[in-house]
N, C-alpha and C. Protein backbone atom coordinates (compact mmCIF):
# COMPACT_ATOMS: atom_id res chain seq x y z
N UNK A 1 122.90 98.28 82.93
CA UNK A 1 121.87 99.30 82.76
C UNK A 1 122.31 100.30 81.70
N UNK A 2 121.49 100.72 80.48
CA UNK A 2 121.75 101.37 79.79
C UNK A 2 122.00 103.13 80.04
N UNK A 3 122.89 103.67 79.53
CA UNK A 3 122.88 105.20 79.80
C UNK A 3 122.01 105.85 79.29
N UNK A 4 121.46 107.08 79.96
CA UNK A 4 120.41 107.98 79.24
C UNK A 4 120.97 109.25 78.85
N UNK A 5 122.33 108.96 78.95
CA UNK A 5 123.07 109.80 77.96
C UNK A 5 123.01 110.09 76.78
N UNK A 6 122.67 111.56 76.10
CA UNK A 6 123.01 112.06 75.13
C UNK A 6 123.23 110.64 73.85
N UNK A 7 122.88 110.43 72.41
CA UNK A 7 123.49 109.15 71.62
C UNK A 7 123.52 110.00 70.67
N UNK A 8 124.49 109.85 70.20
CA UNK A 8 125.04 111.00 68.97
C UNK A 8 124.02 109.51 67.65
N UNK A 9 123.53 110.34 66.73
CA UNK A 9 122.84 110.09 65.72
C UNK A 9 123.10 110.33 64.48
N UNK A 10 122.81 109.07 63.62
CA UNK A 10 123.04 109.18 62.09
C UNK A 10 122.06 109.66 61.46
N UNK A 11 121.44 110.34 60.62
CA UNK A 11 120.04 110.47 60.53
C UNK A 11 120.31 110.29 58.83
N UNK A 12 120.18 109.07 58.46
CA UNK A 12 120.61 108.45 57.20
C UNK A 12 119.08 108.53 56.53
N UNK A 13 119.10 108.31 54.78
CA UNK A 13 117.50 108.04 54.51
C UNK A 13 117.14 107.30 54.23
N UNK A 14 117.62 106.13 55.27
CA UNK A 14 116.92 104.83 55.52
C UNK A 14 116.55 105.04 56.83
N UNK A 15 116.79 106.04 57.63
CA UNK A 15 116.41 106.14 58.88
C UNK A 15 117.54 106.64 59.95
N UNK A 16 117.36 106.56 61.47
CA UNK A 16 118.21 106.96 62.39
C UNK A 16 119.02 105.88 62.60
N UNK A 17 120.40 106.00 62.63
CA UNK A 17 121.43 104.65 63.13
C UNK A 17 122.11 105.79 64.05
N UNK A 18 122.05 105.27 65.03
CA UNK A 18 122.45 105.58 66.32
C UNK A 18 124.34 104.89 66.67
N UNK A 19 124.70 105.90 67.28
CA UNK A 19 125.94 105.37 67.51
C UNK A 19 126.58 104.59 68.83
N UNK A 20 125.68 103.40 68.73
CA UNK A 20 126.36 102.50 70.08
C UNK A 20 127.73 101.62 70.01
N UNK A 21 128.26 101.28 68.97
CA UNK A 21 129.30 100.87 69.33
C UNK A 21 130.71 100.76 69.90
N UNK A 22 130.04 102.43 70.88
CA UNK A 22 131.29 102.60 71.83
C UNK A 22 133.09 102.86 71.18
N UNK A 23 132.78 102.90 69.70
CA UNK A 23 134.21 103.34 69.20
C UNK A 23 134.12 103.56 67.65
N UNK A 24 134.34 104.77 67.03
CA UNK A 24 134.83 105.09 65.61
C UNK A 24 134.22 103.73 64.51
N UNK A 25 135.23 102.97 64.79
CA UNK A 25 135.64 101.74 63.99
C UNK A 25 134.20 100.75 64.24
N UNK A 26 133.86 100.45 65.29
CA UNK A 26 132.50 99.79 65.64
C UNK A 26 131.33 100.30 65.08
N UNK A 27 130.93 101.76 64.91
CA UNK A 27 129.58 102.16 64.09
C UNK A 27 130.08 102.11 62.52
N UNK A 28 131.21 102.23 62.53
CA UNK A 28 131.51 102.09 60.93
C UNK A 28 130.90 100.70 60.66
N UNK A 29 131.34 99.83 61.08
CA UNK A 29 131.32 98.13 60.94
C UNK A 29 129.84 98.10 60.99
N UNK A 30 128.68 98.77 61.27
CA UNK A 30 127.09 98.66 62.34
C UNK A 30 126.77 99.46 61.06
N UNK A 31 127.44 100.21 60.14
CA UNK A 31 126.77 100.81 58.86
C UNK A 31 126.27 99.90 57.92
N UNK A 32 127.06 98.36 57.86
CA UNK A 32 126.09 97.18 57.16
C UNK A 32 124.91 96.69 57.90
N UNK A 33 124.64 96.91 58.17
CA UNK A 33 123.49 96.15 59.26
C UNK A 33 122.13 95.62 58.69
N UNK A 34 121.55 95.03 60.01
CA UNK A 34 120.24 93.95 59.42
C UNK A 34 119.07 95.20 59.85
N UNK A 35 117.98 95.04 59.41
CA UNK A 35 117.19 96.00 59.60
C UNK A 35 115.79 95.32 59.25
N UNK A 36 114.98 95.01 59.84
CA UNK A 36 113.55 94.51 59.61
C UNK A 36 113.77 93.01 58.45
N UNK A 37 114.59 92.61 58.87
CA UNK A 37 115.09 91.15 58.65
C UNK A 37 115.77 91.58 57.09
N UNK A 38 116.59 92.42 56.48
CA UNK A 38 116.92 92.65 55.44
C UNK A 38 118.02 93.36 55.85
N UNK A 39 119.53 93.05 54.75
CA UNK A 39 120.47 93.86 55.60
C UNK A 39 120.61 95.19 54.61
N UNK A 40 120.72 96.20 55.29
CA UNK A 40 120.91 97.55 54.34
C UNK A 40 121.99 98.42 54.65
N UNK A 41 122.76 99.19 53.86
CA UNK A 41 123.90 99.48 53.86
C UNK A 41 123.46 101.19 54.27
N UNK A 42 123.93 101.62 55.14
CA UNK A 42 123.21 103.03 55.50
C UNK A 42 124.92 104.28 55.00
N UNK A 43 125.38 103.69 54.47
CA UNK A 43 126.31 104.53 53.08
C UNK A 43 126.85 104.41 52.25
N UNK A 44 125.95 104.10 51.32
CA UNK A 44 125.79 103.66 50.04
C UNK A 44 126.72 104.64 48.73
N UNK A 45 126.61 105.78 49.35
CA UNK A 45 127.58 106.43 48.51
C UNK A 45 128.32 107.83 49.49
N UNK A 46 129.52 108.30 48.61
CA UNK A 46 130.66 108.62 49.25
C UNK A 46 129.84 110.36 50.14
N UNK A 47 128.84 110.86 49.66
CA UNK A 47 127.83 111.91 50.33
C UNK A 47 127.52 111.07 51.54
N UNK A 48 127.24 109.91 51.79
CA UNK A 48 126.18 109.59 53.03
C UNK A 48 126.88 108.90 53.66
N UNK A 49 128.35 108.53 52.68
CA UNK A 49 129.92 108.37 54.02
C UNK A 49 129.99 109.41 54.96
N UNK A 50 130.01 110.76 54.29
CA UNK A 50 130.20 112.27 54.58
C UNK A 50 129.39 112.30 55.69
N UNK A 51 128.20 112.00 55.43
CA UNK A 51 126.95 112.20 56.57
C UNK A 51 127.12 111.59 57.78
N UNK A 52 128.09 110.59 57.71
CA UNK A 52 127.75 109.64 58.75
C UNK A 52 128.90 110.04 59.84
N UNK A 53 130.26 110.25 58.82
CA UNK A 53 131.59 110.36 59.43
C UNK A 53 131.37 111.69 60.98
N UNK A 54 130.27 112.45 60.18
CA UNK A 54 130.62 113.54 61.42
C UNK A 54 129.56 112.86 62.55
N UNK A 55 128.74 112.32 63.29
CA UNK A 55 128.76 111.87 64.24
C UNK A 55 129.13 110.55 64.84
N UNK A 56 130.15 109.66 63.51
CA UNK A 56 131.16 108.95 64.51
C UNK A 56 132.09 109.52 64.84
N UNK A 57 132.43 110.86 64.80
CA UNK A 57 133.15 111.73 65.18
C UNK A 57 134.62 111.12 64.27
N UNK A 58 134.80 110.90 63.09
CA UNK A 58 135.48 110.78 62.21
C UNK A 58 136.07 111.97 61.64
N UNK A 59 134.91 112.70 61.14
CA UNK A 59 135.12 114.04 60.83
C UNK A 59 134.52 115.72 61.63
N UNK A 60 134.75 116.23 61.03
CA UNK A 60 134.24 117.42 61.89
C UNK A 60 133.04 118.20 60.85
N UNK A 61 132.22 118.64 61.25
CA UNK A 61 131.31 119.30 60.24
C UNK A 61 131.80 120.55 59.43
N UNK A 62 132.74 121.04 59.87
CA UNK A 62 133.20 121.81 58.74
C UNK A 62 134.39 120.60 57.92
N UNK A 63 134.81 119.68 58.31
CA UNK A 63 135.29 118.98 57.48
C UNK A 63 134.41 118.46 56.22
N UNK A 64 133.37 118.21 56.91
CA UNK A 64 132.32 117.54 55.98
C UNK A 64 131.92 118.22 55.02
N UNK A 65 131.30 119.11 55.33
CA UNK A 65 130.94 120.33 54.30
C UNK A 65 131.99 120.67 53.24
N UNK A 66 132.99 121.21 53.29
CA UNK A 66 134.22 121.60 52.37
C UNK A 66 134.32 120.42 51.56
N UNK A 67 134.20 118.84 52.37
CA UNK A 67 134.46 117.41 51.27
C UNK A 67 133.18 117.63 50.08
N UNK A 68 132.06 117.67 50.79
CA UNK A 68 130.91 117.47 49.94
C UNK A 68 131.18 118.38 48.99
N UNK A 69 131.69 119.85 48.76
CA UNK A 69 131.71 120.34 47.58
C UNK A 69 132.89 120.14 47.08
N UNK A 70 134.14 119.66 47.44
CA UNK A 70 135.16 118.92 46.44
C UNK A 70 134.23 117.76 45.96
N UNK A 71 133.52 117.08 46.54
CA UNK A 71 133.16 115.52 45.66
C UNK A 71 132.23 116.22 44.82
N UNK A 72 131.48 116.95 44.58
CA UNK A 72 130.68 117.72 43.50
C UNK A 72 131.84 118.03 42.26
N UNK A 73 132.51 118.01 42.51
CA UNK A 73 133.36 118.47 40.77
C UNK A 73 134.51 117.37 40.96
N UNK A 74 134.69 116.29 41.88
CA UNK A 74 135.42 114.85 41.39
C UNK A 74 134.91 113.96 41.91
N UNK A 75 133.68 113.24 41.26
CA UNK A 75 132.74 112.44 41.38
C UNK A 75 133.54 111.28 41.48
N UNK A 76 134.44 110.86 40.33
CA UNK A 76 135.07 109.53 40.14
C UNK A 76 136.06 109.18 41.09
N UNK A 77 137.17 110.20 41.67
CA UNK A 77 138.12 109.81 42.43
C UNK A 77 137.19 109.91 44.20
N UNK A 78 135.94 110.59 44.24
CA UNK A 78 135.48 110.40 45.63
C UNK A 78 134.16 108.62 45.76
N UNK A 79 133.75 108.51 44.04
CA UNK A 79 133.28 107.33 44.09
C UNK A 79 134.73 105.77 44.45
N UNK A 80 135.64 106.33 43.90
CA UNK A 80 136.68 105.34 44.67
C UNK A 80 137.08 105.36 45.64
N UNK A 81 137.13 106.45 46.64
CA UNK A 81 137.31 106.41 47.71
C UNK A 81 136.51 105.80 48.77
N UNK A 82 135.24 105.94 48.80
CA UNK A 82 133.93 105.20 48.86
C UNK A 82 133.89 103.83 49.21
N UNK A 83 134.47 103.11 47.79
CA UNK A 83 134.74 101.75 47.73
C UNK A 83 135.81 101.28 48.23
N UNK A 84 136.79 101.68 48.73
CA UNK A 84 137.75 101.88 49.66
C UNK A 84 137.81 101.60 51.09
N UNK A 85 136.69 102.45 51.66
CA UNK A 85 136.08 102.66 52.97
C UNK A 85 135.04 101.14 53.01
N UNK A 86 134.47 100.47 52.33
CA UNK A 86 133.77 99.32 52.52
C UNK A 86 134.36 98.34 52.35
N UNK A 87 134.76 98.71 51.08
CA UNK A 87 136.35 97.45 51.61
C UNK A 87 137.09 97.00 52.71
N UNK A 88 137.30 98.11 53.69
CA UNK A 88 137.94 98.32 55.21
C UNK A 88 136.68 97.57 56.17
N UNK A 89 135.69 98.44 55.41
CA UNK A 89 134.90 98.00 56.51
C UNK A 89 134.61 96.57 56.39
N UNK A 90 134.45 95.51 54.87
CA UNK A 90 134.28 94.24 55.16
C UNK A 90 135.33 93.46 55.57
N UNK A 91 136.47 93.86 55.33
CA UNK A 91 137.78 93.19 56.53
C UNK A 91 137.71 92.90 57.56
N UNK A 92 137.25 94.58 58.66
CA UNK A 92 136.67 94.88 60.21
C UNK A 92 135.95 93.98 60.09
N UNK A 93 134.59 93.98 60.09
CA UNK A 93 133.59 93.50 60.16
C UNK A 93 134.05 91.31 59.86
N UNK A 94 134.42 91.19 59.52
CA UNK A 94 134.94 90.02 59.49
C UNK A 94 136.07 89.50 60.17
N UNK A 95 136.77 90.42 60.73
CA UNK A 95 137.30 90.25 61.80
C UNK A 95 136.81 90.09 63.31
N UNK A 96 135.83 91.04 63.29
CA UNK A 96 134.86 90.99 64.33
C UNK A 96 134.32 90.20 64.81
N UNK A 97 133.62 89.61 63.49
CA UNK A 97 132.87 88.48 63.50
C UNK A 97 133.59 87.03 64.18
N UNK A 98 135.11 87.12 64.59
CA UNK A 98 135.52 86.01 64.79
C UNK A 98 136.02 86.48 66.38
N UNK A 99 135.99 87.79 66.61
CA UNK A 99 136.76 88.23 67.38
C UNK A 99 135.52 88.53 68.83
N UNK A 100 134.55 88.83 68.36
CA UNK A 100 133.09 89.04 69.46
C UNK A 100 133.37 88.18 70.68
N UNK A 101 133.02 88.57 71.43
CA UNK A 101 133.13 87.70 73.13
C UNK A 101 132.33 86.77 73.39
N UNK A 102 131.18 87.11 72.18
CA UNK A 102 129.88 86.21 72.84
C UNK A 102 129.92 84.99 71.85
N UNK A 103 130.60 85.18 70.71
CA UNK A 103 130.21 84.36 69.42
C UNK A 103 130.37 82.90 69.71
N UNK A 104 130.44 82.28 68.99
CA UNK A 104 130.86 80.48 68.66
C UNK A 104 132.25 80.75 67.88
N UNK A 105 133.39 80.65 68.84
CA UNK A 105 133.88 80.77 67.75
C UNK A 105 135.39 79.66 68.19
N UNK A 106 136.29 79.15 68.17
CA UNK A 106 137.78 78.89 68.66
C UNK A 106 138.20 79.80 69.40
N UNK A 107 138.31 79.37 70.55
CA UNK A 107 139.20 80.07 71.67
C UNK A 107 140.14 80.36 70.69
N UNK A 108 141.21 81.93 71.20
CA UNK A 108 141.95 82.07 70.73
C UNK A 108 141.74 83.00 70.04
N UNK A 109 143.20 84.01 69.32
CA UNK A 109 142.79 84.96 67.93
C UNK A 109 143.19 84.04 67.02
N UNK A 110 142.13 84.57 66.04
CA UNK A 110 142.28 84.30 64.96
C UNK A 110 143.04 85.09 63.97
N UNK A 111 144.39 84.48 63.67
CA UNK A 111 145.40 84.60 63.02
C UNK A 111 144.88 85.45 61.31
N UNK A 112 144.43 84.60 61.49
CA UNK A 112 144.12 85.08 59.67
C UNK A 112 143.17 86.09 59.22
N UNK A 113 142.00 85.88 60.47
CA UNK A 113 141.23 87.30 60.44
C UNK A 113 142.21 88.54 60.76
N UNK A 114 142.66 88.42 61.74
CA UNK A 114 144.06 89.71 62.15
C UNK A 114 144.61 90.03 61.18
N UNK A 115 145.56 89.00 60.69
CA UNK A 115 146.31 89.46 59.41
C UNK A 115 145.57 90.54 58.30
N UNK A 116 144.27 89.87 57.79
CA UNK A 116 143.48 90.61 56.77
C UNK A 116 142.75 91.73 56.94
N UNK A 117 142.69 91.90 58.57
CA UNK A 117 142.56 93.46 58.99
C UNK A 117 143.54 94.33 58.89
N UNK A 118 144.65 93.87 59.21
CA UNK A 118 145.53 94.75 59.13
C UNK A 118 146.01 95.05 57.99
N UNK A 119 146.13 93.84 57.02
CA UNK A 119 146.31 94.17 55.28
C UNK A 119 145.36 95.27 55.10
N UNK A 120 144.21 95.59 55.21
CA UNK A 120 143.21 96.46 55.34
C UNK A 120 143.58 97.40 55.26
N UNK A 121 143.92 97.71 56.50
CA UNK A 121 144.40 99.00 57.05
C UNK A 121 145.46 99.47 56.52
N UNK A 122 146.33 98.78 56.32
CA UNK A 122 147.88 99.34 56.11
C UNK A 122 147.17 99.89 54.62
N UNK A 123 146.33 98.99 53.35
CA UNK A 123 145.89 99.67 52.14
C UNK A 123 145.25 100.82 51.78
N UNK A 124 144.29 100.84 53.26
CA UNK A 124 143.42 102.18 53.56
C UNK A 124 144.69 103.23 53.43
N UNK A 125 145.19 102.73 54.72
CA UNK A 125 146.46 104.55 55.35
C UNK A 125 147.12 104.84 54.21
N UNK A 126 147.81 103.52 53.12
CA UNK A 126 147.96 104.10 52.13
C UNK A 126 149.51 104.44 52.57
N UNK A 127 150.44 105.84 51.79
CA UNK A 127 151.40 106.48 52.39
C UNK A 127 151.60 107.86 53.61
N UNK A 128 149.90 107.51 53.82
CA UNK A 128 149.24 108.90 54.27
C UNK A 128 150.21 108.83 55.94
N UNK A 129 150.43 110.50 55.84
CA UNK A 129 151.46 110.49 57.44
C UNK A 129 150.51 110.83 58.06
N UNK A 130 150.73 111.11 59.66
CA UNK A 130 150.09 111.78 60.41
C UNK A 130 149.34 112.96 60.48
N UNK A 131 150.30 113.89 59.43
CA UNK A 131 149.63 115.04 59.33
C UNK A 131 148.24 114.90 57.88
N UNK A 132 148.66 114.32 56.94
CA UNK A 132 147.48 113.93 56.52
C UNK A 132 146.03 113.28 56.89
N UNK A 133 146.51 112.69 57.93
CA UNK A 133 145.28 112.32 58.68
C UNK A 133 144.47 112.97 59.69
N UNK A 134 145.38 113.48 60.26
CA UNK A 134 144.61 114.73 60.93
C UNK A 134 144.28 116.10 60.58
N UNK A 135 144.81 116.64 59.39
CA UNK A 135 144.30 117.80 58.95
C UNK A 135 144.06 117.78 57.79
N UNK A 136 142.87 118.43 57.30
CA UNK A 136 142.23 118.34 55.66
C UNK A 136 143.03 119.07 54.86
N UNK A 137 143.40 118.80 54.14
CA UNK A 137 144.40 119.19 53.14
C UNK A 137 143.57 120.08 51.55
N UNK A 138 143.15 121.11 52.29
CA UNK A 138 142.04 121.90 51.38
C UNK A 138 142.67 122.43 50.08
N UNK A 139 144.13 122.48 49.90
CA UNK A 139 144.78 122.57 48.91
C UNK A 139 144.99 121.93 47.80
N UNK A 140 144.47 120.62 48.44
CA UNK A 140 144.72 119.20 47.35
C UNK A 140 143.38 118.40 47.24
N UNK A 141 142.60 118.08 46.13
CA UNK A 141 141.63 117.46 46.42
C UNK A 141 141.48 116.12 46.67
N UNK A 142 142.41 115.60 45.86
CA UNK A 142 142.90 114.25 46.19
C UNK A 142 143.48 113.78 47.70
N UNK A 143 144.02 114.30 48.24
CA UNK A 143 144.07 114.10 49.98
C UNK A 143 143.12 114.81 50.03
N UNK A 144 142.84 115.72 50.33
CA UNK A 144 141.25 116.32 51.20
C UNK A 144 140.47 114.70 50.84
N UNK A 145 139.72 114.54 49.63
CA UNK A 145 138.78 113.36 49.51
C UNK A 145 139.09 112.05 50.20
N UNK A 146 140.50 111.68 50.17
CA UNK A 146 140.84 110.74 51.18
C UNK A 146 140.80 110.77 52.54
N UNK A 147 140.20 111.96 52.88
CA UNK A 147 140.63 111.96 54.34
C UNK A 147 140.04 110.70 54.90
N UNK A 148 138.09 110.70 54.86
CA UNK A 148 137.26 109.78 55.69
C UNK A 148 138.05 108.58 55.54
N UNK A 149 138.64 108.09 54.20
CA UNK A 149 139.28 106.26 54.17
C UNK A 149 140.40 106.44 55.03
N UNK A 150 141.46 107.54 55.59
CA UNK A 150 142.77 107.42 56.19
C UNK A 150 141.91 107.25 57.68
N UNK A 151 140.82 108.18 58.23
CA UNK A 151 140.30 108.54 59.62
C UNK A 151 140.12 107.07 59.66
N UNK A 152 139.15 106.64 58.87
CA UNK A 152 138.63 104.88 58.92
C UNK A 152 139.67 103.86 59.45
N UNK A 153 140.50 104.09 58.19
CA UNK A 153 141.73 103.35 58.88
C UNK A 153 142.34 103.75 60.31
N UNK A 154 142.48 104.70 60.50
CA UNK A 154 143.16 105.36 61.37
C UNK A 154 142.11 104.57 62.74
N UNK A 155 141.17 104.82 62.80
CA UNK A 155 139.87 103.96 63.77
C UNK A 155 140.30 102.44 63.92
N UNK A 156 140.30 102.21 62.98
CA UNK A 156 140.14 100.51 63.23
C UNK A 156 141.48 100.29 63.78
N UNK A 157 142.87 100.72 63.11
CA UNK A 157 144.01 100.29 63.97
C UNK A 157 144.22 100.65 65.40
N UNK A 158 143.52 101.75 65.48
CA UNK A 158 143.50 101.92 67.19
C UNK A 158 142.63 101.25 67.76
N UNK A 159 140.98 100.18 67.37
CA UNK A 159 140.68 98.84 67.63
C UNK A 159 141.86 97.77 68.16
N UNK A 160 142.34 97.94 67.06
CA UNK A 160 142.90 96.70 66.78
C UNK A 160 144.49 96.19 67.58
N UNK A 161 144.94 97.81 67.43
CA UNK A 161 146.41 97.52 67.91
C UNK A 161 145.81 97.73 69.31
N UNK A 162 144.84 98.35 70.35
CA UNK A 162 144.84 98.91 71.55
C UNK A 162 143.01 98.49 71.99
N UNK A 163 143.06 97.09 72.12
CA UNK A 163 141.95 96.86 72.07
C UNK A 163 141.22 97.65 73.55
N UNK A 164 139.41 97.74 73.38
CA UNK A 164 139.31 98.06 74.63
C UNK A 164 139.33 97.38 75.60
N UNK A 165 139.03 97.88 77.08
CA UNK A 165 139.73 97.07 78.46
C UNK A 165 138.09 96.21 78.43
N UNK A 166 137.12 96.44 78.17
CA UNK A 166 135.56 95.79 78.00
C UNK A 166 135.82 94.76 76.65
N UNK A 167 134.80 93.42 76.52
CA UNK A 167 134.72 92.67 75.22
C UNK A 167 133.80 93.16 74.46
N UNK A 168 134.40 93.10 73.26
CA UNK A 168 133.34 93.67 72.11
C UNK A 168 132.26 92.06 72.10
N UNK A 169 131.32 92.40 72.09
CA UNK A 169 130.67 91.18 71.73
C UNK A 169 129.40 92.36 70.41
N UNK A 170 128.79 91.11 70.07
CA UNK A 170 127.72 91.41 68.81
C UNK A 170 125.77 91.00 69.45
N UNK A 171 125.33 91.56 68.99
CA UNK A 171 124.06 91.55 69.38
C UNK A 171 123.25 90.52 69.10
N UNK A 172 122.83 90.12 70.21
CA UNK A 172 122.24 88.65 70.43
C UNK A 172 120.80 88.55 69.87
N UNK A 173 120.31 89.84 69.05
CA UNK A 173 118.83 89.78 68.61
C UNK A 173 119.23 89.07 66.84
N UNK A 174 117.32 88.63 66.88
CA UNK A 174 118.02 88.35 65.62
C UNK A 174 117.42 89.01 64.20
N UNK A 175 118.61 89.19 63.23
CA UNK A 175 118.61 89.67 62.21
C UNK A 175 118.78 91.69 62.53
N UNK A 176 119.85 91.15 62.77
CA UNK A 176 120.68 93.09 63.99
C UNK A 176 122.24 92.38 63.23
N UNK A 177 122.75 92.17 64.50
CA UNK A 177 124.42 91.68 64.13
C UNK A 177 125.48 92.74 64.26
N UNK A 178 124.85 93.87 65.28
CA UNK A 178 125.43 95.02 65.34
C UNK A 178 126.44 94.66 66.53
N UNK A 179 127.52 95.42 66.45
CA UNK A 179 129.24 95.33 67.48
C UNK A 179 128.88 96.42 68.35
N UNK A 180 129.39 96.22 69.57
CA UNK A 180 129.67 97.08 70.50
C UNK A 180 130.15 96.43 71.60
N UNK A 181 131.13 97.73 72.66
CA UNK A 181 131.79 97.48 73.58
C UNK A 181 130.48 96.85 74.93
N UNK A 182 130.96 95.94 75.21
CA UNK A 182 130.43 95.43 76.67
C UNK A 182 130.44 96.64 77.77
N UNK A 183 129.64 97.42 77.97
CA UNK A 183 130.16 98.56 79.24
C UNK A 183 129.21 98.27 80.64
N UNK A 184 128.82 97.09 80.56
CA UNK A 184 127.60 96.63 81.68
C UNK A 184 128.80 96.74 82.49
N UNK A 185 128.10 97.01 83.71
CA UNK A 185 128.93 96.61 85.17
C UNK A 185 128.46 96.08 85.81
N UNK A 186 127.28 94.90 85.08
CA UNK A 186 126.99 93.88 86.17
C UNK A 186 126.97 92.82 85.34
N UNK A 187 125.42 92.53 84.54
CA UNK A 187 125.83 91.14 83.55
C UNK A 187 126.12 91.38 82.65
N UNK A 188 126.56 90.77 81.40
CA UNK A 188 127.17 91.20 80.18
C UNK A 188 125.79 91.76 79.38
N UNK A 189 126.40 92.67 78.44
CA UNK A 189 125.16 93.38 77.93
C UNK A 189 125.23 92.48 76.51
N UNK A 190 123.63 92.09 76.24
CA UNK A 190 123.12 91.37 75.17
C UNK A 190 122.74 91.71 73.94
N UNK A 191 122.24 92.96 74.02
CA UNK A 191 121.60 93.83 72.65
C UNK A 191 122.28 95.21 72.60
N UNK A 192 122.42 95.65 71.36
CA UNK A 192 122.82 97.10 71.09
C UNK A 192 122.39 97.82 71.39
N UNK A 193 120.94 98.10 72.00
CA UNK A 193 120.22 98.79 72.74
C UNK A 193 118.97 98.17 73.28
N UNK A 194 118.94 98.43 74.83
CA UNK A 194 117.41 97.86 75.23
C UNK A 194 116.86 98.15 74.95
N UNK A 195 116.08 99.30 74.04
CA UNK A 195 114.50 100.17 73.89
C UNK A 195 114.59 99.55 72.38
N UNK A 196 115.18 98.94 71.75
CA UNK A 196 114.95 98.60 70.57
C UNK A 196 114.91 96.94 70.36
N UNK A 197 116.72 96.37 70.45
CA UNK A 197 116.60 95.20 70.18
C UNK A 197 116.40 94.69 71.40
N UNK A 198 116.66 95.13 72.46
CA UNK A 198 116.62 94.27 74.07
C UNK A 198 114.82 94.19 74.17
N UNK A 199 114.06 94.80 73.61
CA UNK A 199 112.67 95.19 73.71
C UNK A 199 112.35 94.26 72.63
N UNK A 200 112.61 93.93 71.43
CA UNK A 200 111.89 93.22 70.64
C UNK A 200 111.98 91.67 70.85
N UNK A 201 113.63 91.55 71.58
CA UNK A 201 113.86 89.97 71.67
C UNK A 201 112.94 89.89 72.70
N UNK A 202 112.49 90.45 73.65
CA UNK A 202 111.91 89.94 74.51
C UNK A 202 110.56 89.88 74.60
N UNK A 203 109.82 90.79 73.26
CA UNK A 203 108.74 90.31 72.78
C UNK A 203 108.27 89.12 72.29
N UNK A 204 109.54 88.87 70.93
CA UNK A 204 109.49 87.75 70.76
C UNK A 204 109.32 86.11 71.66
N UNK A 205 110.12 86.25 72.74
CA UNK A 205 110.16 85.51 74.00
C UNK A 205 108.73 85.40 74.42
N UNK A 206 108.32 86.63 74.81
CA UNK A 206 106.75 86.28 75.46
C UNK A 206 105.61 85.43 74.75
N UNK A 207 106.13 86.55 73.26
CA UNK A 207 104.69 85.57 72.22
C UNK A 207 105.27 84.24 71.69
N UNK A 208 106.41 83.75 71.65
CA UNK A 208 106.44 82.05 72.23
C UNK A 208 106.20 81.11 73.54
N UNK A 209 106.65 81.72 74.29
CA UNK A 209 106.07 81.50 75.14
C UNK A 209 104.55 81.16 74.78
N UNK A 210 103.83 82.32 74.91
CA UNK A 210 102.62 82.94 75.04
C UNK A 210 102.07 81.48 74.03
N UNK A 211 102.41 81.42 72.93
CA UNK A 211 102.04 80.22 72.12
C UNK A 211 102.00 78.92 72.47
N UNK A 212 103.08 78.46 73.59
CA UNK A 212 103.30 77.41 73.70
C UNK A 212 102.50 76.93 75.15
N UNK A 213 101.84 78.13 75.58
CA UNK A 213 100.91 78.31 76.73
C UNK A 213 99.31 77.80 76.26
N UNK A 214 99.22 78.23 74.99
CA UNK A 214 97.74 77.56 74.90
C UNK A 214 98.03 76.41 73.54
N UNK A 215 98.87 75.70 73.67
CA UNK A 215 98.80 74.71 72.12
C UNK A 215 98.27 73.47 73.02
């Protein structure tokens, strides 16, 4: 049964992306997504990284704010950072893809997806210590702008090294493909959200059905 808890929200301008994937690293990965059978990238540039980071709780809104006007006067080193962060994210996300509970896939981890996540990551973090990652470094613009790619990284290895005690599986609707933690406590949960994709697959269901009732 789904929670009617509070859902922290992206409010991107392609629309609302909602944060179900139950962890940092999971709505990052749910930022490529399928959307009215077309897949669209809901941060397309290193501003609508910014936008997004503060309700995966990546960043903090005064973090955000202070980045957005450093990336106003270093366009080029925050457009690489950018490409950085999707880079990570098509690693994750392809790791995922092998790693989901529900998928088709070989029992077993997959060795080589692992490996290339973690190559990932270790490229993201970079030489960045602890304290770089947790505090914005408003002195330097070059770490300040890195922060979101170190947090990113910083997300996915705590995926990865400390998986959760629930299976991540991927959403069984189609043309979605969105990750999230299993948190059902009865049958395994199928869609990223019932009022959306759990509601449309099962439209779909009826009006086949429904078709195959009068042919």
């Amino acid at each position: 049964m789904e929670s009617t808890e509070f859902v922290r929200t992206y409010l991107s301008p392609l629309g609302p992306m909602r944060m179900l994937g139950g962890a940092p690293a999971l709505d990052l990965a749910n930022t490529l997504h399928w959307r009215d059978g077309s897949e669209v990238d809901f941060i397309p540039t290193y501003q609508d990284m910014l936008a997004f980071c503060a309700p995966a709780q990546l960043l903090s809104d005064d973090e955000g704010h202070a980045l957005r006007r450093m990336a106003e006067s270093h366009g080029s080193l925050a457009g690489n950072v950018h490409l950085e962060v999707l880079r990570l994210r098509d690693v994750l996300k392809s790791w995922l893809t092998v790693s989901a509970r529900n998928l088709n896939h070989e029992i077993g981890p997959n060795e080589l997806a692992l490996r290339h996540v973690r190559e990932g990551i270790t490229r993201a973090s970079g030489t960045a210590g602890l304290g770089d990652i947790l505090k914005l470094k408003a002195d330097s613009a070059n770490e300040a702008i890195h922060l979101p790619l170190r947090r990113s990284a910083a997300a996915a290895a705590l995926l990865v090294l400390f998986p959760p005690r629930n299976d991540i599986r991927q959403c069984e609707a189609d043309h979605c493909g969105g990750f999230f933690i299993n948190d059902s406590r009865s049958k395994p949960r199928r869609w990223c959200s019932m009022d959306g994709c759990g509601n449309r697959a099962k439209a779909a269901r009826y009006r086949l059905a429904h078709r195959k009732s009068i042919a």
